[in-house]
N, C-alpha and C. Protein backbone atom coordinates (compact mmCIF):
# COMPACT_ATOMS: atom_id res chain seq x y z
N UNK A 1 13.54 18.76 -0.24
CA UNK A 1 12.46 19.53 -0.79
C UNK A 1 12.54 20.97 -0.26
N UNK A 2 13.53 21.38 -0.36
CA UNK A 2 13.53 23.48 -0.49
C UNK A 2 12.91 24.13 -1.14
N UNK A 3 12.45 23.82 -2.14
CA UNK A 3 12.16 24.80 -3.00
C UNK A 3 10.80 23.96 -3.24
N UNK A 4 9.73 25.78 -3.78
CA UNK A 4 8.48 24.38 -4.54
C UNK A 4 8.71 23.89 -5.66
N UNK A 5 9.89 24.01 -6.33
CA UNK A 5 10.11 23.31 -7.28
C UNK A 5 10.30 21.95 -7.44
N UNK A 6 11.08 21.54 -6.03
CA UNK A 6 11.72 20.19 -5.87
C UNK A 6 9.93 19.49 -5.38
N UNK A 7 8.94 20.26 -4.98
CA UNK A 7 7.83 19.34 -4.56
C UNK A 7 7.24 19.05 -5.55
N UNK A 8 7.11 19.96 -6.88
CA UNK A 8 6.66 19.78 -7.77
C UNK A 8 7.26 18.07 -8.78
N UNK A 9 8.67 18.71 -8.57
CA UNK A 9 9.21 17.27 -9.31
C UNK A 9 8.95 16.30 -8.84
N UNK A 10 8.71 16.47 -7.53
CA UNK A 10 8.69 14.54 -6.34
C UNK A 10 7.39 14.81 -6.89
N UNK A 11 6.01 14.93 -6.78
CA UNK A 11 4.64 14.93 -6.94
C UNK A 11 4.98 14.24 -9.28
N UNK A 12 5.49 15.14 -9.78
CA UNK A 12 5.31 14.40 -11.08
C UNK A 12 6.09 13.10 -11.14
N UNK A 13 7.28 13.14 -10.54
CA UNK A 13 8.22 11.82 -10.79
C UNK A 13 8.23 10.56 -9.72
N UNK A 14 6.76 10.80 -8.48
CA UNK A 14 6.19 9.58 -7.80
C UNK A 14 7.29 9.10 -6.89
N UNK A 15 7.48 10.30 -6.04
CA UNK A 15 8.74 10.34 -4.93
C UNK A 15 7.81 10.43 -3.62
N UNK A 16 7.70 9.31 -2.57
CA UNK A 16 6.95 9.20 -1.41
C UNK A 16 8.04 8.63 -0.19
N UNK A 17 7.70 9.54 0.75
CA UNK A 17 8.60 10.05 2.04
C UNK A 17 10.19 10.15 1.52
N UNK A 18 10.59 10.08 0.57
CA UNK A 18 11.92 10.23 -0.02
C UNK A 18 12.53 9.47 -0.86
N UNK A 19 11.21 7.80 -1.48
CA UNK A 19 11.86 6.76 -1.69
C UNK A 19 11.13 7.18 -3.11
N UNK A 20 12.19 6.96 -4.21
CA UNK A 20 11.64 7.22 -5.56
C UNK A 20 10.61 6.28 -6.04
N UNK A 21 9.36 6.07 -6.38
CA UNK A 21 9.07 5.13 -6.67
C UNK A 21 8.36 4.86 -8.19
N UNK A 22 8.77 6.70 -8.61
CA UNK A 22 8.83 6.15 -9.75
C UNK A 22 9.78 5.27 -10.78
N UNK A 23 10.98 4.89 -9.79
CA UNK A 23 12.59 4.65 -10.74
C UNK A 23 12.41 3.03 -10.66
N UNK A 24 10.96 2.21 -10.21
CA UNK A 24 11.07 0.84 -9.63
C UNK A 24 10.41 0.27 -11.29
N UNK A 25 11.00 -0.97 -11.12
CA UNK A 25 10.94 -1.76 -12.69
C UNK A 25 9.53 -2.49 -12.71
N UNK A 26 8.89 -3.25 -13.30
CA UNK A 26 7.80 -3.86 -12.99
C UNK A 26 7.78 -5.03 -12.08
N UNK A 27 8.94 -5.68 -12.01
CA UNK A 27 9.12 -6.86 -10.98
C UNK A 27 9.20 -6.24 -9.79
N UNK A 28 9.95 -5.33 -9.34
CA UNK A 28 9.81 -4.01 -8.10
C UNK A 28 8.97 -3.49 -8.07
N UNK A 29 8.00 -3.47 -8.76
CA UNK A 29 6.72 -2.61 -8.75
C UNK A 29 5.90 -3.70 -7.74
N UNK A 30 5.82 -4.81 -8.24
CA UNK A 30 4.77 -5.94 -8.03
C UNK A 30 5.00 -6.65 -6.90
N UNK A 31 6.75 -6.04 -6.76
CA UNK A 31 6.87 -6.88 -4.78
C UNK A 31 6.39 -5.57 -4.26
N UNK A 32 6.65 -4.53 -4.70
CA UNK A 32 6.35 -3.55 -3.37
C UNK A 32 4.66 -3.52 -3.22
N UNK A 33 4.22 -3.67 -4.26
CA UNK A 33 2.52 -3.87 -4.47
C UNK A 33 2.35 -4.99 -3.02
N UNK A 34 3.22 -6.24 -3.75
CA UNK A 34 2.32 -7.10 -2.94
C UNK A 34 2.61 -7.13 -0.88
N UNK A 35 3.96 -6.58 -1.17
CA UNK A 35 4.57 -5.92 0.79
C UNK A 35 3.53 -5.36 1.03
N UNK A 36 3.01 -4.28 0.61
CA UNK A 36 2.36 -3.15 0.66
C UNK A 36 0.84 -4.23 1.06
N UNK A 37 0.60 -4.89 0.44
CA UNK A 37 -0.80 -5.34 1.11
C UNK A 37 -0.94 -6.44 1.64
N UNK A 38 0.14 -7.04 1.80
CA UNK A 38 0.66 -7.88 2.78
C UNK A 38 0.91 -7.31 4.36
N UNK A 39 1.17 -6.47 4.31
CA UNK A 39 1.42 -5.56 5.82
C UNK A 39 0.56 -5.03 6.01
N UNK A 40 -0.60 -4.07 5.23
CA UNK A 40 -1.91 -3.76 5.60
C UNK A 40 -2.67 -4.72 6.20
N UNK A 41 -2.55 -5.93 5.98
CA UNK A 41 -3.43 -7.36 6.29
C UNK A 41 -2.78 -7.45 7.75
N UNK A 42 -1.40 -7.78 7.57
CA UNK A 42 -1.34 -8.15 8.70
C UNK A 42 -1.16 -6.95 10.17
N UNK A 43 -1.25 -5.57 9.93
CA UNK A 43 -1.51 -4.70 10.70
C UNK A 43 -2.91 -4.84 11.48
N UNK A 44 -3.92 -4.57 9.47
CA UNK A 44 -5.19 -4.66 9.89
C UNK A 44 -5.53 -6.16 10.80
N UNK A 45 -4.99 -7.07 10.86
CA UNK A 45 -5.43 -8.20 11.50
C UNK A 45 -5.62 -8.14 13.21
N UNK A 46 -4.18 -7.37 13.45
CA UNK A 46 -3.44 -7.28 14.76
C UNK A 46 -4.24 -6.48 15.17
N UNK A 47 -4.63 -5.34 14.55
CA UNK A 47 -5.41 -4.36 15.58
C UNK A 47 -6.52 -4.79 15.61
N UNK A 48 -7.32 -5.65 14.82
CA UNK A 48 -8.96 -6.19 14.83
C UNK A 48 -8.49 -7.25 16.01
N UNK A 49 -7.70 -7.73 16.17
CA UNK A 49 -7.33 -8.84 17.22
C UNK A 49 -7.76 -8.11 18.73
N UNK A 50 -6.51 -6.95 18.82
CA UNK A 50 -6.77 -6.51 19.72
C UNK A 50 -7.97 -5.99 20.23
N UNK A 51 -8.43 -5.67 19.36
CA UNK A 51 -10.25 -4.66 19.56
C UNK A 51 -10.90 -5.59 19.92
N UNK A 52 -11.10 -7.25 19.21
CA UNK A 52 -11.98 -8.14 19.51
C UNK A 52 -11.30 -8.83 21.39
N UNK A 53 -10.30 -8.45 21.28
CA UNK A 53 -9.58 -8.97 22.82
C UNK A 53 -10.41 -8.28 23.85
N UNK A 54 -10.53 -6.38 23.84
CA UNK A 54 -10.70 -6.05 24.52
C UNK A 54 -12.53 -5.62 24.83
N UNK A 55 -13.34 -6.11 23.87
CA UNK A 55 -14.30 -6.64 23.73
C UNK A 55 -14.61 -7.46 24.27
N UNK A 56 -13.79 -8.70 23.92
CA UNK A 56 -14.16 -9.78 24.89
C UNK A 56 -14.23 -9.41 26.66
N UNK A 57 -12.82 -8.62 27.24
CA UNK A 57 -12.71 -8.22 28.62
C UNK A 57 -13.84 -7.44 29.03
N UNK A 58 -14.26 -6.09 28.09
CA UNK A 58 -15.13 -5.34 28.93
C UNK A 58 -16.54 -5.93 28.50
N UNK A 59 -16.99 -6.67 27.79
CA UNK A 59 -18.13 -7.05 27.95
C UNK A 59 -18.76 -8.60 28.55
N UNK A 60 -17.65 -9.29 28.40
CA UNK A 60 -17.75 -11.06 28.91
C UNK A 60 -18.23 -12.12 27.63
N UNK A 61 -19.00 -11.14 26.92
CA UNK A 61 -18.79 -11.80 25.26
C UNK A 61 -17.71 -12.81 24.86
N UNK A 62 -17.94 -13.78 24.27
CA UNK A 62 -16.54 -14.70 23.54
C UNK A 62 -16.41 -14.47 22.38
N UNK A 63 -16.41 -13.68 21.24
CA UNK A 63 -16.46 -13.21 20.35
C UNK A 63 -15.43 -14.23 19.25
N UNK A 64 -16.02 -14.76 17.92
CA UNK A 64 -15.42 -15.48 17.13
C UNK A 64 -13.82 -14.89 16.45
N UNK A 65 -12.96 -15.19 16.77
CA UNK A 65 -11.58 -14.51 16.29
C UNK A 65 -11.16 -14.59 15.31
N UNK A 66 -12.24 -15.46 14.17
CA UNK A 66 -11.97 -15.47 13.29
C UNK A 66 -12.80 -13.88 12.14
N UNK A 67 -13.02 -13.82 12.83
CA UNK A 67 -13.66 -12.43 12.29
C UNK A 67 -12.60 -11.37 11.80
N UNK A 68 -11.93 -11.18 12.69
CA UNK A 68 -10.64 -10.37 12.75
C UNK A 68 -9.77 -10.35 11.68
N UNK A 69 -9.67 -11.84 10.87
CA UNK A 69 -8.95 -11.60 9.60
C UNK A 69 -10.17 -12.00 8.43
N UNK A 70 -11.28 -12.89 8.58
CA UNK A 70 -12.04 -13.26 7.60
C UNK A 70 -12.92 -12.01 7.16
N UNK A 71 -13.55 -11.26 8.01
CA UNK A 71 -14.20 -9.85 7.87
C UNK A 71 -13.18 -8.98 7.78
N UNK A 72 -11.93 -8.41 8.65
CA UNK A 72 -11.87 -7.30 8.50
C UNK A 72 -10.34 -7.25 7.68
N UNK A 73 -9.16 -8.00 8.07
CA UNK A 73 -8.26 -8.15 7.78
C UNK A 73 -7.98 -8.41 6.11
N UNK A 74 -8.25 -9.60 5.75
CA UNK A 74 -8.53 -10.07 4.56
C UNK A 74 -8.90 -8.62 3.70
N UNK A 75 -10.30 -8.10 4.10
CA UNK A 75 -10.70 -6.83 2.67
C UNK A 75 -9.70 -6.00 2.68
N UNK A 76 -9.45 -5.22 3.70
CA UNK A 76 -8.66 -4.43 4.00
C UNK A 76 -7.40 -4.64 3.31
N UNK A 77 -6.49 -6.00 3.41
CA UNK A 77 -5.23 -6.06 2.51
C UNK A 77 -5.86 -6.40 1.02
N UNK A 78 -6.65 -6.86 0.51
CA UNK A 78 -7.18 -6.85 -1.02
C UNK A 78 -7.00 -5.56 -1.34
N UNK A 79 -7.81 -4.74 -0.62
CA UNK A 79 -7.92 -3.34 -0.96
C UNK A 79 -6.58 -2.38 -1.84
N UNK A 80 -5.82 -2.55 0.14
CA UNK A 80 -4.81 -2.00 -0.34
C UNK A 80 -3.51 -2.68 -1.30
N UNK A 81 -3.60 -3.80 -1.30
CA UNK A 81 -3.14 -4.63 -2.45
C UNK A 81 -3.24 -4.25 -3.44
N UNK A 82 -4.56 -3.89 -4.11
CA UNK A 82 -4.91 -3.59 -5.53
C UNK A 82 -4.91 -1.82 -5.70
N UNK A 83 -4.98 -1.43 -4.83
CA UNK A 83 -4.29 -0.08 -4.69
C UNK A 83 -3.39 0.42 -5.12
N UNK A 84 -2.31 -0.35 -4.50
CA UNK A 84 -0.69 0.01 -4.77
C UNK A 84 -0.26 -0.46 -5.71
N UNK A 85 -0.61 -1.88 -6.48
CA UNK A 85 -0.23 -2.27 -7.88
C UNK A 85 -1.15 -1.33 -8.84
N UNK A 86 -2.08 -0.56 -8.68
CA UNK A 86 -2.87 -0.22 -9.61
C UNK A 86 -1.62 1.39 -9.47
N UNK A 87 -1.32 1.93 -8.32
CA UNK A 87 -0.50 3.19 -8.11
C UNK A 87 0.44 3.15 -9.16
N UNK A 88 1.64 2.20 -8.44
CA UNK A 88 2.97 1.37 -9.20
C UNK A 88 2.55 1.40 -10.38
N UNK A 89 1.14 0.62 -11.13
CA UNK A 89 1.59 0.23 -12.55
C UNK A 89 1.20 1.78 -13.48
N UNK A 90 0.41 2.43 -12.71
CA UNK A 90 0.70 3.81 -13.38
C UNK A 90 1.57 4.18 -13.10
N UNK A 91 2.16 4.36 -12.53
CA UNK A 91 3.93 5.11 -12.08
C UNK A 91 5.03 4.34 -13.92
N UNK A 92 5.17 3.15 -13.44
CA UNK A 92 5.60 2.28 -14.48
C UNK A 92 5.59 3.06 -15.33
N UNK A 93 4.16 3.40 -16.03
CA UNK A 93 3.59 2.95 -17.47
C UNK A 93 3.98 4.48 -18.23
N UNK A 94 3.80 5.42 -16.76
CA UNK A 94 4.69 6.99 -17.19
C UNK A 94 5.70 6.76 -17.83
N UNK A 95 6.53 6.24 -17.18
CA UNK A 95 7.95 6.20 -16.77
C UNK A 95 8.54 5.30 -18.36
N UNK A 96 7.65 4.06 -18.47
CA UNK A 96 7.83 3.86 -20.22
C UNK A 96 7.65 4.43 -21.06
N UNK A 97 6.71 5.17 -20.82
CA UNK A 97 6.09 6.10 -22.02
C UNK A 97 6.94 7.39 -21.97
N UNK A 98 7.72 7.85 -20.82
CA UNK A 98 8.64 8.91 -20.94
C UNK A 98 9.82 8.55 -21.69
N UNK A 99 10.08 7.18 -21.25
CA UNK A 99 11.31 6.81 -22.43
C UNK A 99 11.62 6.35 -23.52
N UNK A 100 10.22 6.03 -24.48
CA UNK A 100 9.57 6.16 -25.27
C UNK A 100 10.26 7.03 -26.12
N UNK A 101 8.87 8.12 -26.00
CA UNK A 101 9.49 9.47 -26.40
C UNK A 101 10.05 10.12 -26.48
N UNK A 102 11.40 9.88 -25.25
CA UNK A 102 13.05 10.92 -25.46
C UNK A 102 13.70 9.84 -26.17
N UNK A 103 13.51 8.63 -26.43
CA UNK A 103 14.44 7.77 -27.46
C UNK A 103 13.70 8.36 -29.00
N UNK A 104 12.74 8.63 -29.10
CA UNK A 104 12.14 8.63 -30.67
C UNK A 104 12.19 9.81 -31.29
């Protein structure tokens, strides 16, 4: 990205940290969707883990651990789950409709 030209193209043609994502098919669309909020879950889980750990130490509280993925983990990967397939399937739906129109 040298030029603002080349930012311009990554911003229309759905290029993030360098990985094209507008060039992914719909079956590639829908694993990276579902990685994508599959790893939010289980990030978000790990760090609610830890927070409820160190909760438990500084206060003497026993705090339910299931909280950690039923409250916080769980929404959090829905979220970003439906996020990134909703991103992807607009990326897609460009990307058909661009080839669309240079075939017709």
């Amino acid at each position: 990205m040298d030029s603002p030209h080349d930012v311009a193209r990554a911003r229309s043609e759905g290029v993030l940290f360098g990985i094209p994502l507008g060039d992914l098919g719909w079956f590639s669309s829908l694993l990276m969707g579902l990685a994508t909020g599959f790893a939010a879950f289980f990030l978000t889980t790990f760090v609610s883990i830890m927070a409820l750990l160190f909760y438990r130490l500084g206060s003497g509280h026993n705090p339910d651990f299931a909280i950690a993925y039923r409250d916080i983990g769980f929404p959090v990967g829905v979220v970003v789950l439906l996020a990134a397939l909703s991103y992807l399937s607009v990326l897609y739906a460009r990307r058909t409709r661009r080839r669309r129109a240079q075939h017709s």
